[in-house]
Protein backbone atom coordinates (compact mmCIF):
# COMPACT_ATOMS: atom_id res chain seq x y z
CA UNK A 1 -4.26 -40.36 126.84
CA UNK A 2 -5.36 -41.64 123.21
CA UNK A 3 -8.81 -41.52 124.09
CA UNK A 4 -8.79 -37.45 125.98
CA UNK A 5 -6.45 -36.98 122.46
CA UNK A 6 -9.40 -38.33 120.28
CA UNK A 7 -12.01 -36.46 122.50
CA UNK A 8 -10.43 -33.21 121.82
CA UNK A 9 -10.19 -34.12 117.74
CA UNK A 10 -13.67 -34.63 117.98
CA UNK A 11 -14.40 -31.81 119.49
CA UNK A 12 -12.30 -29.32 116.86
CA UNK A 13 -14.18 -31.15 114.19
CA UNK A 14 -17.57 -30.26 115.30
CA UNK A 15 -16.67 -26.87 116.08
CA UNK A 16 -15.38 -26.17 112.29
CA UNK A 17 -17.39 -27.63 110.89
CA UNK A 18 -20.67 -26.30 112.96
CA UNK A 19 -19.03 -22.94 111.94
CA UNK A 20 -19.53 -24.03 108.14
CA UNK A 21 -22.29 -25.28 108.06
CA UNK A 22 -23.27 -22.07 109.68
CA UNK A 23 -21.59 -19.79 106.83
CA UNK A 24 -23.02 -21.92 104.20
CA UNK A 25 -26.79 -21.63 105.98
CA UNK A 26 -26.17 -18.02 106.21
CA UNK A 27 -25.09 -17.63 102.32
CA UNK A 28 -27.77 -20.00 101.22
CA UNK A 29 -30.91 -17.56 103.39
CA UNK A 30 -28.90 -14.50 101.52
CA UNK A 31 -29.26 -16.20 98.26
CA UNK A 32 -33.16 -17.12 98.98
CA UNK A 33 -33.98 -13.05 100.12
CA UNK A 34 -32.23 -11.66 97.09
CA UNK A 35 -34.03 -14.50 95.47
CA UNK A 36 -37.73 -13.43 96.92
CA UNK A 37 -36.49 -9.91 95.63
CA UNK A 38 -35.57 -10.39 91.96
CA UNK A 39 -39.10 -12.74 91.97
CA UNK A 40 -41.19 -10.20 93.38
CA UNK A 41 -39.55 -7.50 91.37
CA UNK A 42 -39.93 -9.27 88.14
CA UNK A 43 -43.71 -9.85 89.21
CA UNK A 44 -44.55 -6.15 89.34
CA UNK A 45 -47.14 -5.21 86.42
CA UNK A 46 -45.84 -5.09 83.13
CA UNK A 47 -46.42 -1.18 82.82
CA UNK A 48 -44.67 -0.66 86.06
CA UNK A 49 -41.43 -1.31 84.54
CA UNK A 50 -41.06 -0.50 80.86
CA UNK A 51 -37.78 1.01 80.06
CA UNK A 52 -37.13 2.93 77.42
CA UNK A 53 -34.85 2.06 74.29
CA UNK A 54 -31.21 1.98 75.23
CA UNK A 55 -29.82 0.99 71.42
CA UNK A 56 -27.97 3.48 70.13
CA UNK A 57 -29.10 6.26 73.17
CA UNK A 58 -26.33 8.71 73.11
CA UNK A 59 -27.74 11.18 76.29
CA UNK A 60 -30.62 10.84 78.38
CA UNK A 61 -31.62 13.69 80.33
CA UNK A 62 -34.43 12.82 82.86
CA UNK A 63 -34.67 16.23 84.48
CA UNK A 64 -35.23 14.41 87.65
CA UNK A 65 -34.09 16.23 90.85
CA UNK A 66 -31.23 14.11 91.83
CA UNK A 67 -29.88 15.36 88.16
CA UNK A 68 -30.80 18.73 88.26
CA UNK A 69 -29.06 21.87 90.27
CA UNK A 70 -30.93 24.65 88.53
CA UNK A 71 -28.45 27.43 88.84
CA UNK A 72 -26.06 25.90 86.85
CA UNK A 73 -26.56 22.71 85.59
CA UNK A 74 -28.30 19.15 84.31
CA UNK A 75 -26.53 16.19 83.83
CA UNK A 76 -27.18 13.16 81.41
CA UNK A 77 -27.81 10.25 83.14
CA UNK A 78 -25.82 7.93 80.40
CA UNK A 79 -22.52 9.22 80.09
CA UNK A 80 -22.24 12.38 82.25
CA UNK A 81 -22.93 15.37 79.57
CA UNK A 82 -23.89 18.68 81.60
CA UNK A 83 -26.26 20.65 79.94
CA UNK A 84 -25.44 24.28 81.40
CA UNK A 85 -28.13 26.40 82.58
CA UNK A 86 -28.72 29.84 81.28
CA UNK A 87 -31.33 31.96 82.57
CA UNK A 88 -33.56 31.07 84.99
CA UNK A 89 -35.67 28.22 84.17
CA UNK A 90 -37.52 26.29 86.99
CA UNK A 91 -37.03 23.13 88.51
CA UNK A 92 -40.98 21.83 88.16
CA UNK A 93 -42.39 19.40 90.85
CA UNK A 94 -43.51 15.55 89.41
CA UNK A 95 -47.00 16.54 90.27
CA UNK A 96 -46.55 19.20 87.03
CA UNK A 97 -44.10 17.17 84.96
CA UNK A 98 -44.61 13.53 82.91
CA UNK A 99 -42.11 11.26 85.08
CA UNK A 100 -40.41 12.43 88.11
CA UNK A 101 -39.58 16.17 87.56
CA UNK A 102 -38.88 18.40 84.60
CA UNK A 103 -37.70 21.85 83.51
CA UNK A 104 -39.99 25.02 83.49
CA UNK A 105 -38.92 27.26 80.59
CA UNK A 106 -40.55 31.44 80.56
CA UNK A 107 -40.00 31.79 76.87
CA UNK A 108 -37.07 34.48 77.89
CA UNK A 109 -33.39 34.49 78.03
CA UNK A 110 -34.02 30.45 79.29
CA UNK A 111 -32.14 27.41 77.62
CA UNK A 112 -29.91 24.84 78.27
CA UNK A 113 -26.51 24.56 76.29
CA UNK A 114 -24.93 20.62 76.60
CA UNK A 115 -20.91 20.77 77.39
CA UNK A 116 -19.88 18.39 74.75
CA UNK A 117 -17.08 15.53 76.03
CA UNK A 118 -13.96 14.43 74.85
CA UNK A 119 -13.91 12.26 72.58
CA UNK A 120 -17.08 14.62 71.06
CA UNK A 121 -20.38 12.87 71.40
CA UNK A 122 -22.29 15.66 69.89
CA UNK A 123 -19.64 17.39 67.18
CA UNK A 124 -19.64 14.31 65.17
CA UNK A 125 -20.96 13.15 61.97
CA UNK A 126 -24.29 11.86 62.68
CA UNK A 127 -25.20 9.44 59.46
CA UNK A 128 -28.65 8.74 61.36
CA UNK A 129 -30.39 10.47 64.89
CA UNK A 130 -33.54 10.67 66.86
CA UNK A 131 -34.28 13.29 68.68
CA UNK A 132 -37.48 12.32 71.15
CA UNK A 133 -39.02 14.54 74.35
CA UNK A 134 -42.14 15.48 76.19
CA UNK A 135 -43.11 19.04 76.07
CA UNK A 136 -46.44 20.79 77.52
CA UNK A 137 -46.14 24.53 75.74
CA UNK A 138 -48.39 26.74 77.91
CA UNK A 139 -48.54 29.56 75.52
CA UNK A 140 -47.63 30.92 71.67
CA UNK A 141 -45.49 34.14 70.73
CA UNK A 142 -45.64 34.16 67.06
CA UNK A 143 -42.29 33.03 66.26
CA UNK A 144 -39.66 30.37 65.60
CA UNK A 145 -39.51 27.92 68.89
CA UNK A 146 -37.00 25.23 69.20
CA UNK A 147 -37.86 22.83 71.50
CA UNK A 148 -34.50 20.74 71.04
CA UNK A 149 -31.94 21.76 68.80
CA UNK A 150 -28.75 20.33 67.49
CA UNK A 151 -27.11 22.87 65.36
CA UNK A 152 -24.38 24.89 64.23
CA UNK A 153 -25.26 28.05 64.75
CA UNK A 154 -24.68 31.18 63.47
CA UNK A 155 -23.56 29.26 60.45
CA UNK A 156 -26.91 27.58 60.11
CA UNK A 157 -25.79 24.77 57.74
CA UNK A 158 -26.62 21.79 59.77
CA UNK A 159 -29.89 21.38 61.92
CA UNK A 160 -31.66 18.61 63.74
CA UNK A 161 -34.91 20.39 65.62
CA UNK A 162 -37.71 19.71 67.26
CA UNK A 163 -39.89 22.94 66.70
CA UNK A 164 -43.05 24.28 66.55
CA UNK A 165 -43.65 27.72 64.25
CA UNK A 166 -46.63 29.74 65.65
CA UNK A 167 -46.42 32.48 63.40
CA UNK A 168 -47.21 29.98 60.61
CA UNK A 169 -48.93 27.85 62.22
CA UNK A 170 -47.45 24.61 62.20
CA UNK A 171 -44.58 22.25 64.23
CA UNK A 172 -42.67 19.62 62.84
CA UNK A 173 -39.12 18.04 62.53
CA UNK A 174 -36.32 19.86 60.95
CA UNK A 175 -33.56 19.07 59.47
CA UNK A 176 -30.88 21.06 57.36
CA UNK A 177 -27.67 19.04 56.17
CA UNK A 178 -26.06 19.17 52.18
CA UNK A 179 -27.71 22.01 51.25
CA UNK A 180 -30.99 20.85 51.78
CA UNK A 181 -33.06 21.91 53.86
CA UNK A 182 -37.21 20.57 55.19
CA UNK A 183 -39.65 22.51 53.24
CA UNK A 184 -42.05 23.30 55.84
CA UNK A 185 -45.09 24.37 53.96
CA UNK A 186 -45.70 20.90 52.82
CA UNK A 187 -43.32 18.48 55.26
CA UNK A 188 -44.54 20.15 58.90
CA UNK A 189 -47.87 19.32 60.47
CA UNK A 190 -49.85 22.51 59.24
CA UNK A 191 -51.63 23.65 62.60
CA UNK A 192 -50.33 25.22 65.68
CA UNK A 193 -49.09 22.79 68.53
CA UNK A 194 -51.36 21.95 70.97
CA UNK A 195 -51.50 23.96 74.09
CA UNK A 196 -51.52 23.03 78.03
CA UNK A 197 -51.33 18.77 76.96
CA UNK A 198 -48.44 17.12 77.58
CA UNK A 199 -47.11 15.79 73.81
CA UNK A 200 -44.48 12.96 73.43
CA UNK A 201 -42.35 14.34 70.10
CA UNK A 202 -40.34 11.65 68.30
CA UNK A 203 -38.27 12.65 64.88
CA UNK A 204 -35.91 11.05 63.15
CA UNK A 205 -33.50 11.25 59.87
CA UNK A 206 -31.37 8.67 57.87
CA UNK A 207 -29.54 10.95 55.55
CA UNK A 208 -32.90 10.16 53.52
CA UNK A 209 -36.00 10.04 54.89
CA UNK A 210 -37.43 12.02 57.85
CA UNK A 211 -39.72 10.84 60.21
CA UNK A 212 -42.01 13.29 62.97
CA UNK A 213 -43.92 11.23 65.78
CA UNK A 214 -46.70 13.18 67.99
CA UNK A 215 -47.89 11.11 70.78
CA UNK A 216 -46.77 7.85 69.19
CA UNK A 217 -48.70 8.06 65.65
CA UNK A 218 -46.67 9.06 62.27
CA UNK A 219 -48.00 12.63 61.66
CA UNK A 220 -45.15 13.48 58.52
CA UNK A 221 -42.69 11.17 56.48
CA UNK A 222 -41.09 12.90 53.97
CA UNK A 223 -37.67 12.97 51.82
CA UNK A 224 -34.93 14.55 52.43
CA UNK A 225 -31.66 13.51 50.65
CA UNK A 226 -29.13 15.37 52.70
CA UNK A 227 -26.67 12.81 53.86
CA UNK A 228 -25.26 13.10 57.15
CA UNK A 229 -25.05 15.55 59.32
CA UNK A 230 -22.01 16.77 59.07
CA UNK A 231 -18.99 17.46 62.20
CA UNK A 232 -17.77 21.19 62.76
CA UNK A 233 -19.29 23.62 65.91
CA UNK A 234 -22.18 21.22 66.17
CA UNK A 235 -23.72 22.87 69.78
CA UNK A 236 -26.90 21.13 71.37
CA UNK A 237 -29.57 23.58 72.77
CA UNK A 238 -32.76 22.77 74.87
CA UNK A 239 -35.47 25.13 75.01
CA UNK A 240 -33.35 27.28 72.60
CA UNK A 241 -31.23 27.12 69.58
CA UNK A 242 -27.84 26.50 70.30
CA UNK A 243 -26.50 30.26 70.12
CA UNK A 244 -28.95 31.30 72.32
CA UNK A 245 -30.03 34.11 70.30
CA UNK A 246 -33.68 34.55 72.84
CA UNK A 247 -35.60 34.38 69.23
CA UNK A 248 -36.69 30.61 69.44
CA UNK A 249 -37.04 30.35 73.22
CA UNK A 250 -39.98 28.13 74.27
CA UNK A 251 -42.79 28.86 77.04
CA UNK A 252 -43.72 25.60 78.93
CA UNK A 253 -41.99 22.11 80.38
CA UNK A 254 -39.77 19.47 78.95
CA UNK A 255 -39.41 16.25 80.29
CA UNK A 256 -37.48 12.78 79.19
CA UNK A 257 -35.26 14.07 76.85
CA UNK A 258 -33.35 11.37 74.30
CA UNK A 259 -31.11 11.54 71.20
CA UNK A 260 -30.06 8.40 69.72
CA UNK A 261 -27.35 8.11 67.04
CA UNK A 262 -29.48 5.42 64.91
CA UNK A 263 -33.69 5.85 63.48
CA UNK A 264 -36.13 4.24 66.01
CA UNK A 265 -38.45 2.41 64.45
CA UNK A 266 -42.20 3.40 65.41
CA UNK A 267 -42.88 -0.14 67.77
CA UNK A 268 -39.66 1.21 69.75
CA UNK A 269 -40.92 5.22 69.50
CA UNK A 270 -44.44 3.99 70.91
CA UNK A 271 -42.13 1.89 73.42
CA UNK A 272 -40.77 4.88 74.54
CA UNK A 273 -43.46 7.43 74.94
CA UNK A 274 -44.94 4.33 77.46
CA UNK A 275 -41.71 4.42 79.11
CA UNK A 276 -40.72 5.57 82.31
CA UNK A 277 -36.57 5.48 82.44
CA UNK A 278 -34.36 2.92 81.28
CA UNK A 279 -34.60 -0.59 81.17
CA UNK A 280 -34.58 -1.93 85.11
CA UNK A 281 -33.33 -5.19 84.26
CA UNK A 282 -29.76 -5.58 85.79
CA UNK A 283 -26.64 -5.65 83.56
CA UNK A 284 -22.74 -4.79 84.41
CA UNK A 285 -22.83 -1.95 81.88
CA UNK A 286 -26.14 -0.04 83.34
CA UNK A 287 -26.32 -1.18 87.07
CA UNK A 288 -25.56 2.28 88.11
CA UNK A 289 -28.31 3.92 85.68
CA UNK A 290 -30.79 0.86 86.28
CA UNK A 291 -30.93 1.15 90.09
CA UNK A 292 -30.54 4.88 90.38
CA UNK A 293 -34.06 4.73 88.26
CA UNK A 294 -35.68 1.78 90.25
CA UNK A 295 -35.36 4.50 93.34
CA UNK A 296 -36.86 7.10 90.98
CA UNK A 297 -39.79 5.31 90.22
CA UNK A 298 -40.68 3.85 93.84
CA UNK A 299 -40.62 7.43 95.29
């Protein structure tokens, strides 16, 4: 009886712990594949992977499909800001567009206007921005063309813009804040954008000192002491001022659209013009951005 007793002890032990030592092989092989995954990841070429800046990024608007339903509406991939769609711009395929897709703009009627959030991430005091983009303009109209524009429009006592004046001939970065205002005869770039290239357009202000990137390379640096820039009907326009007046509408694509609430310095401006989303390396506060971009860029 004490032996069949021990026999059957035996037996339960082997069992449970056969079923253990069965989990634990199981866990270890899942630990080894994800493993073999993060290795082989991480051994991708450097260029494959560079991220762009995510200090002090505010909104990132990737104009990627998944992001996109052009009758109404693009959505920032950081926090969730809708840009609303008015007019009828174009949804461009990636084989027309920098990374992934982008947004096809006529030069009439089309713009986006962002929904600003509660607590305000746009109507604030901004003490220091930069506003950064690609942009291939396809043609010139002889006028005022914001490209991106933070403003308070029709007051027009506080601008941040990415522009380019054809009529004058030149593009720049301007900004408008304690009554003063970028003198563009001597602070733009005195010639008319390019055409049909794809440009990577970086500015970005202090309260101080303003700073206008084309393609990576410092084109203008210039003073301008006029503090912040200042809370109170702020509006943020793309391809358009923020009123959408159709005066300053652009003709041709924007892609990879950033505005930070700090300056960039130029190693993290040419950083970003190389990049190609956000950072893919894994963290509890951008998993959901990180891997939705790691899909984007394996398509």
């Amino acid at each position: 009886m004490r032996l069949q007793n021990g026999t059957r002890f035996q037996s339960r032990y082997f069992v449970e712990n056969s079923r253990f030592f069965t989990v634990f092989a199981n866990a270890k092989r899942a630990f080894a594949l994800l493993l073999i995954a993060f290795l082989a990841w991480n051994a991708q070429p450097t260029e494959a992977i560079i991220g762009a800046v995510e200090n002090g990024l505010v909104a990132y608007w990737s104009f990627d499909k998944d992001t996109v339903k052009i009758k109404t509406e693009a959505v920032d991939l950081l926090s969730g800001l809708a840009a609303a769609v008015h007019g009828d711009p174009e949804l461009a395929p990636a084989s027309d567009c920098k990374v992934g897709e982008c947004i096809l703009f006529d030069g009439s009627v089309d713009r986006f206007l962002v929904e600003d959030s509660n607590p305000p991430k746009i109507d604030r005091d901004w003490e220091e921005i930069t506003l950064e983009c690609w942009v291939y303009i396809n043609a010139l109209d002889d006028s005022w063309n914001r490209i991106i524009s933070l403003d308070d429009m029709p007051t027009n006592s506080a601008v941040v813009s990415l522009y380019y004046d054809d009529d004058d001939n030149q593009h720049g970065f301007f900004i408008r804040a304690g009554g003063q205002s970028t003198v563009a005869a001597q602070d733009n770039v005195l010639e008319d954008i390019p055409l049909e290239e794809w440009l990577h357009l970086t500015g970005t202000y202090d309260g101080n000192m303003v700073h206008y990137y084309v393609n990576g390379k410092l084109e203008k640096k210039y003073a301008m002491k006029g503090g912040k820039i200042p809370k109170g009907g702020l509006l943020l326009g793309i391809g358009d001022r923020s009123d959408g007046c159709d005066c300053d509408t652009i003709q041709g694509y924007i892609d990879e659209f950033r505005i930070y609430d700090r300056v960039l310095s130029a190693a993290e401006v040419q950083n970003n013009m190389e990049a190609t989303g956000l950072d893919v390396s894994p963290s509890a506060s951008h998993l959901s951005v990180t891997w939705g971009h790691i899909k984007a860029r394996r398509r």
